[in-house]
C-alpha atoms as a PDB file:
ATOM      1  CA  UNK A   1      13.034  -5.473  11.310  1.00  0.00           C
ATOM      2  CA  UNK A   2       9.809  -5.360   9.672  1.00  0.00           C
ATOM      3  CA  UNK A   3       8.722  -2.222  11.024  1.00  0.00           C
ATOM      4  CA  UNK A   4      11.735  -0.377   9.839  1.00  0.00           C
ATOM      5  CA  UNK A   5      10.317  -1.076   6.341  1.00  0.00           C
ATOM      6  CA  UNK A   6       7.129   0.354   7.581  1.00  0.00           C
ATOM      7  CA  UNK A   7       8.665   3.812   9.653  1.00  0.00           C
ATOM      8  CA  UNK A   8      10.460   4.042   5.876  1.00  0.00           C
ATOM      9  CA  UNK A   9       7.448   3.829   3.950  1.00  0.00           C
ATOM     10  CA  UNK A  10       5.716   6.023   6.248  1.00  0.00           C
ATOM     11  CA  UNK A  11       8.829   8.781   6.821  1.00  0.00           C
ATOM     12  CA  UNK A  12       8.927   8.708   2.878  1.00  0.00           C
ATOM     13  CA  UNK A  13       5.772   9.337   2.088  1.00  0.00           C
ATOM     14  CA  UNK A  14       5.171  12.279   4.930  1.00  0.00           C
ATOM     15  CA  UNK A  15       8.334  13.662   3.656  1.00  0.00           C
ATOM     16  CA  UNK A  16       7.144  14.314  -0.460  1.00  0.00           C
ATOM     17  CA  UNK A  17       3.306  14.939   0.281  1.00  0.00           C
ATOM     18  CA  UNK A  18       4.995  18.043   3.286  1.00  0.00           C
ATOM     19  CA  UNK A  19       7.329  19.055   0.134  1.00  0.00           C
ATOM     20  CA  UNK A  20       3.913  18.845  -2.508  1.00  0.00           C
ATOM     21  CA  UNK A  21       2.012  20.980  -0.335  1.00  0.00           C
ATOM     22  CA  UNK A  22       4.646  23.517   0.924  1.00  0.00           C
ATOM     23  CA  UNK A  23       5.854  23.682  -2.778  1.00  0.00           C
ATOM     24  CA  UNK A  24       2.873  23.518  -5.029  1.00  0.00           C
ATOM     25  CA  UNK A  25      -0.667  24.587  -5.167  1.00  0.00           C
ATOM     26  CA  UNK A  26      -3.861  22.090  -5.797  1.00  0.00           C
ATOM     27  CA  UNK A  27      -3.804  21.703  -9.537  1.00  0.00           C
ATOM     28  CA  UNK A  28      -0.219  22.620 -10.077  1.00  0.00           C
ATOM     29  CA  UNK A  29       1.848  20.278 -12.563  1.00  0.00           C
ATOM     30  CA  UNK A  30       5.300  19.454 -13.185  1.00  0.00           C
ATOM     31  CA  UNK A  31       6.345  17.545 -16.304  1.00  0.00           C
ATOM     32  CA  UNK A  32       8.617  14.516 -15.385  1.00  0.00           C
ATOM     33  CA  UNK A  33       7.963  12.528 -18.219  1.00  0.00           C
ATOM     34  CA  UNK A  34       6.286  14.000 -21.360  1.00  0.00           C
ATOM     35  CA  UNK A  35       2.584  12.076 -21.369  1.00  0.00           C
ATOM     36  CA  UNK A  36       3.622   9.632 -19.064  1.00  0.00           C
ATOM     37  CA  UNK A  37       4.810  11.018 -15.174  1.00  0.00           C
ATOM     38  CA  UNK A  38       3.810  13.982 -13.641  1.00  0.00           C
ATOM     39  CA  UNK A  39       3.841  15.322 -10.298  1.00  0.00           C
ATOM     40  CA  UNK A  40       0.305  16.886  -9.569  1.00  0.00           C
ATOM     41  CA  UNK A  41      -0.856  18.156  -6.456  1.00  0.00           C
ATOM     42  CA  UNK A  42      -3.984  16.696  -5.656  1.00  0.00           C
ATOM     43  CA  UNK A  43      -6.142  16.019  -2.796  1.00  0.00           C
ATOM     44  CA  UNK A  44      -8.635  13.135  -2.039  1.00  0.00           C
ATOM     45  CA  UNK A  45     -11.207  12.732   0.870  1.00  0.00           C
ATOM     46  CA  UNK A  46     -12.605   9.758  -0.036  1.00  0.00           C
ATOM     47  CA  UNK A  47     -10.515   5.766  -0.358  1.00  0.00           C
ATOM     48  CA  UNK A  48      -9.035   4.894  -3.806  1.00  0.00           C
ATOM     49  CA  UNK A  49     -10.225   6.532  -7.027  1.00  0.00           C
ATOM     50  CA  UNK A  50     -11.972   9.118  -4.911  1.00  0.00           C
ATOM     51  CA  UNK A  51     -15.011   6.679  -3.887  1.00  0.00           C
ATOM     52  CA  UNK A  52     -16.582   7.508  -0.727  1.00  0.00           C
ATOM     53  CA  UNK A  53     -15.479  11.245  -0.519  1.00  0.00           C
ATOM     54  CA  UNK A  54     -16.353  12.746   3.082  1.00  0.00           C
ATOM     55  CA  UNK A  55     -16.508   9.168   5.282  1.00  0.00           C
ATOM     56  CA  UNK A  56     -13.853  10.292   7.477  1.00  0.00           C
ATOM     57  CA  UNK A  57     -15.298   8.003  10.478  1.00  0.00           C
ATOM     58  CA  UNK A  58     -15.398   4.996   8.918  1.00  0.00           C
ATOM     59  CA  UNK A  59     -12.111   5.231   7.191  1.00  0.00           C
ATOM     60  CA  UNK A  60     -10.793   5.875  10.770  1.00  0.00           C
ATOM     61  CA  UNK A  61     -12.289   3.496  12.040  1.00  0.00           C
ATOM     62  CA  UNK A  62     -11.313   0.767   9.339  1.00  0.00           C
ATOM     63  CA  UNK A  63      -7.680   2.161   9.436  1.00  0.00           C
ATOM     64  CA  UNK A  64      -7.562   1.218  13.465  1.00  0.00           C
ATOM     65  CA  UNK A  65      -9.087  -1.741  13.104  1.00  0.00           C
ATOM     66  CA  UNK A  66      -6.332  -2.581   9.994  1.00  0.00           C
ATOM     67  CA  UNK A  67      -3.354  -0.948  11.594  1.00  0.00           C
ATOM     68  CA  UNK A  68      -3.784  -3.431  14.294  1.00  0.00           C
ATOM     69  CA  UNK A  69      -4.870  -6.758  12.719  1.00  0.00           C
ATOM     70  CA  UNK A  70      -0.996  -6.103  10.735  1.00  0.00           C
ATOM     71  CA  UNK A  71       0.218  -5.533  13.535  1.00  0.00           C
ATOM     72  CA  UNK A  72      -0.746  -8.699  15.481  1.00  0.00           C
ATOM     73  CA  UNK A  73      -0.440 -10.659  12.508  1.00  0.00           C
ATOM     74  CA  UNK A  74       2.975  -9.237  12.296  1.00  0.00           C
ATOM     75  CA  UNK A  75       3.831 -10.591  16.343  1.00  0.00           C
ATOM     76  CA  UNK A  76       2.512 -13.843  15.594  1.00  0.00           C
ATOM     77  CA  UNK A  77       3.602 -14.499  11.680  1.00  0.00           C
ATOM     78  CA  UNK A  78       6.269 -12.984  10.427  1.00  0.00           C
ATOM     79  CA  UNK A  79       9.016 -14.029  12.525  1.00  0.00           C
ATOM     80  CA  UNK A  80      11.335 -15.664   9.808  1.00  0.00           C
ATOM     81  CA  UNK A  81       9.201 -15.109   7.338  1.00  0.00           C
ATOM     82  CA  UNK A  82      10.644 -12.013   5.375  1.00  0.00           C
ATOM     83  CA  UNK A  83       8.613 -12.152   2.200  1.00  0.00           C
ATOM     84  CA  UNK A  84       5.363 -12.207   4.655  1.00  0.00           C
ATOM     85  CA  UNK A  85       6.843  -9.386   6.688  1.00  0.00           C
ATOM     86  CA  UNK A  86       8.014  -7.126   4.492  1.00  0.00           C
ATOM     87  CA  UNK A  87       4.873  -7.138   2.782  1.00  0.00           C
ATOM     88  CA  UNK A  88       2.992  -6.246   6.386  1.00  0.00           C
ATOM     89  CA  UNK A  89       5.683  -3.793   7.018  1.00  0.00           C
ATOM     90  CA  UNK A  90       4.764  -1.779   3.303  1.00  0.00           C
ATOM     91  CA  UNK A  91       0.938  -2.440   4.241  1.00  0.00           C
ATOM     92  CA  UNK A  92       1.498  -0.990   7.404  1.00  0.00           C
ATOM     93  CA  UNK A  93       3.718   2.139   6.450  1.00  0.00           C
ATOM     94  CA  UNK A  94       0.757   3.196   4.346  1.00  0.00           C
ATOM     95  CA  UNK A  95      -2.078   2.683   6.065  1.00  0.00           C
ATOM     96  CA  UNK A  96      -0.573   5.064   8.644  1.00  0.00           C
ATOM     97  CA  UNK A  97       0.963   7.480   5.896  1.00  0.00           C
ATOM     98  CA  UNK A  98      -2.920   7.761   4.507  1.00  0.00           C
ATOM     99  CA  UNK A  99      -4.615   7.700   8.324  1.00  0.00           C
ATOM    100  CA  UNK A 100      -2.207  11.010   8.995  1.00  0.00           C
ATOM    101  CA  UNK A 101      -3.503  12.568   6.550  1.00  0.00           C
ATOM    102  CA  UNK A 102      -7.031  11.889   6.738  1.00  0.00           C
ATOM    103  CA  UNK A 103      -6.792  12.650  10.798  1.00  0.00           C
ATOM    104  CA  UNK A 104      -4.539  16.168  10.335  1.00  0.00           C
ATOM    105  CA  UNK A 105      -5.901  17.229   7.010  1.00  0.00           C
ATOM    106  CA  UNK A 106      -8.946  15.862   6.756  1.00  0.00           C
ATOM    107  CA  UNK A 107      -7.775  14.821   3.320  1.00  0.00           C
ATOM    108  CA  UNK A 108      -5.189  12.593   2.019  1.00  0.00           C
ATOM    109  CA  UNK A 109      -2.307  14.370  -0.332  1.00  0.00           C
ATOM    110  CA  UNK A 110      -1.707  12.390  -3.746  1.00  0.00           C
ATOM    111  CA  UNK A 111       0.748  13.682  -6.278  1.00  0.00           C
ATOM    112  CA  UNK A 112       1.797  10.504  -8.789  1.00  0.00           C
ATOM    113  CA  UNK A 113       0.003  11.507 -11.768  1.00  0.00           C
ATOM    114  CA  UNK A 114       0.953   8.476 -15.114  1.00  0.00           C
ATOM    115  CA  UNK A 115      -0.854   8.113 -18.009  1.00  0.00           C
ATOM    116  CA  UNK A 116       0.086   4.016 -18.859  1.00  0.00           C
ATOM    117  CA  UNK A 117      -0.549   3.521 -22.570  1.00  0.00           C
ATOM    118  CA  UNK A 118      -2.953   6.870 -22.869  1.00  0.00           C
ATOM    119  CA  UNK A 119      -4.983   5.602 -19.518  1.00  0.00           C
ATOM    120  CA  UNK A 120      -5.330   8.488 -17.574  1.00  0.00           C
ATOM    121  CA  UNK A 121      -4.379   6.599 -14.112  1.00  0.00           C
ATOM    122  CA  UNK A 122      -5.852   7.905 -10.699  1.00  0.00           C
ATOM    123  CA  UNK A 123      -3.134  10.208  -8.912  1.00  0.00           C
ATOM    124  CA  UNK A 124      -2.436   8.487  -6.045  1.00  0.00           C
ATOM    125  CA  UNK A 125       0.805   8.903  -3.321  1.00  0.00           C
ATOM    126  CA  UNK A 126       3.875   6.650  -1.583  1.00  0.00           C
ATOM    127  CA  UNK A 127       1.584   4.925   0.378  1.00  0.00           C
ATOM    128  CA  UNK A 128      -0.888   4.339  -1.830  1.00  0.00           C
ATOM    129  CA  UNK A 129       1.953   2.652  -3.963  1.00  0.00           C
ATOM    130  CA  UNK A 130       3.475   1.124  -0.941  1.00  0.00           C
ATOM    131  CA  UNK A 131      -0.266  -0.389   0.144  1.00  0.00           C
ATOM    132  CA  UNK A 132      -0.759  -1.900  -2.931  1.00  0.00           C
ATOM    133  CA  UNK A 133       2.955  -3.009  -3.441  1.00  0.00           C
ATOM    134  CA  UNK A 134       2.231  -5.141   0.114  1.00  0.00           C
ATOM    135  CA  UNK A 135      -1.251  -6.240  -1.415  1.00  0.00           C
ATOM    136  CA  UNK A 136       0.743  -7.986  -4.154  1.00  0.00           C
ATOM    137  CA  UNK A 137       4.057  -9.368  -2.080  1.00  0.00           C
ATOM    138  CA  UNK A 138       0.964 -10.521   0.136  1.00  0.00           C
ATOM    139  CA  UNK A 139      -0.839 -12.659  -2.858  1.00  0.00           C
ATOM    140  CA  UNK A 140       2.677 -14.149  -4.275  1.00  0.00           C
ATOM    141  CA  UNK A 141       3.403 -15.149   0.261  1.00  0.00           C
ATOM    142  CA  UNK A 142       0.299 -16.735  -0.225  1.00  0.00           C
ATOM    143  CA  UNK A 143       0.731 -18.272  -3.217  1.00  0.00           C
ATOM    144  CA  UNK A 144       4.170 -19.459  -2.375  1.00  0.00           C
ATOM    145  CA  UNK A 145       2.960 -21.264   0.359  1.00  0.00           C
ATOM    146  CA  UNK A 146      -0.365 -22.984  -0.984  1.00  0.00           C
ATOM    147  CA  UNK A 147       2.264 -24.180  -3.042  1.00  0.00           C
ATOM    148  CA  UNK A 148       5.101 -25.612  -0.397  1.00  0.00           C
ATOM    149  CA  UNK A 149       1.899 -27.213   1.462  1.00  0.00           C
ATOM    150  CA  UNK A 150       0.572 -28.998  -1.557  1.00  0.00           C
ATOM    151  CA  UNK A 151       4.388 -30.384  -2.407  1.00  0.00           C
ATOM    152  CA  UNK A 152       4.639 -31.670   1.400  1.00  0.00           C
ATOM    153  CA  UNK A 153       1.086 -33.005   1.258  1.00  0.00           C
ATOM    154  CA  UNK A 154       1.345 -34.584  -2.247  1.00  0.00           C
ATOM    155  CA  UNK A 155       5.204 -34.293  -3.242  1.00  0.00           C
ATOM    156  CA  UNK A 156       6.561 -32.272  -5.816  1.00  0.00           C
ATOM    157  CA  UNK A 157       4.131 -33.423  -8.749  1.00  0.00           C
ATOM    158  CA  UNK A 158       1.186 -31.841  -6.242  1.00  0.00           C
ATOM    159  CA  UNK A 159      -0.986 -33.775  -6.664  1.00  0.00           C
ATOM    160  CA  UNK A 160      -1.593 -37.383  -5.029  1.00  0.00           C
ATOM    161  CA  UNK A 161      -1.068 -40.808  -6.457  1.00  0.00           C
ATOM    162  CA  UNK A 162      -2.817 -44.090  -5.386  1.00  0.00           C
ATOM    163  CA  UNK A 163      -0.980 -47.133  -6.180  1.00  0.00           C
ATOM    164  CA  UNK A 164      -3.011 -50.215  -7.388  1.00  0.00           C
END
């Protein structure tokens, strides 16, 4: 189940960043939203915010080395655990959707261009948004169940009580 959510992550974002570069040239623009959204075709050879340019073997080899810690933690996790697997599933979908790139282009192809209250945020693509999308579904698993462990360990108050 969970790596539907990833083959859709990863289907969607090889689908817009084939239309961005059959459709647009590096620097071209489209106005979505007036100084907000934009589609801009961009390119990046280095990891998020463009640091690193040109380390294509280590980010291959980090990708690998990702790709299949998910998906072993995946096998041996997520069974019935759908908050915990669908955020492996959207970590997973992008780390391959970026590692295409990276292997085929030797570049990755970003496009989501925002400015969020006159910031001037990185362009990034789907599975950039996807990765970090699973980075955060990942914290709240975790947090959910530091949480139910304390409340069986301590009860619902969580913390413990002596009696005197």
């Amino acid at each position: 189940m969970y790596y539907i959510v990833a083959l859709f992550v990863l289907l969607l974002d090889q689908l817009t960043k084939w239309l961005i570069v059959k459709n647009m040239e590096f620097g071209d623009e489209i106005e979505i939203i007036k100084n907000f959204f934009y589609i801009t075709s961009h390119r990046n050879r280095g990891a998020a915010w463009g640091i690193l340019q040109g380390q294509m073997w280590f980010f291959y080899l980090i990708t690998v080395v990702v790709i299949g810690g998910i998906i072993f933690y995946m096998q041996k996790h997520a069974k019935g655990k759908p908050l915990l697997g669908i955020s492996l599933g959207m970590l997973l979908g992008g780390a391959i959707g970026n590692f295409i790139d990276r292997v085929f282009r030797k570049e990755v192809v970003d496009f989501i261009h925002t400015y969020i209250f006159s910031y001037n945020f990185p362009i990034f693509n789907i599975a950039d948004a996807s990765l970090t999308i699973g980075v955060i579904l990942l914290m709240i698993y975790m947090l959910k169940e530091e949480r139910e462990t304390k409340e069986k360990t301590y009860g619902e108050s969580g913390t413990h009580h002596t009696r005197k």
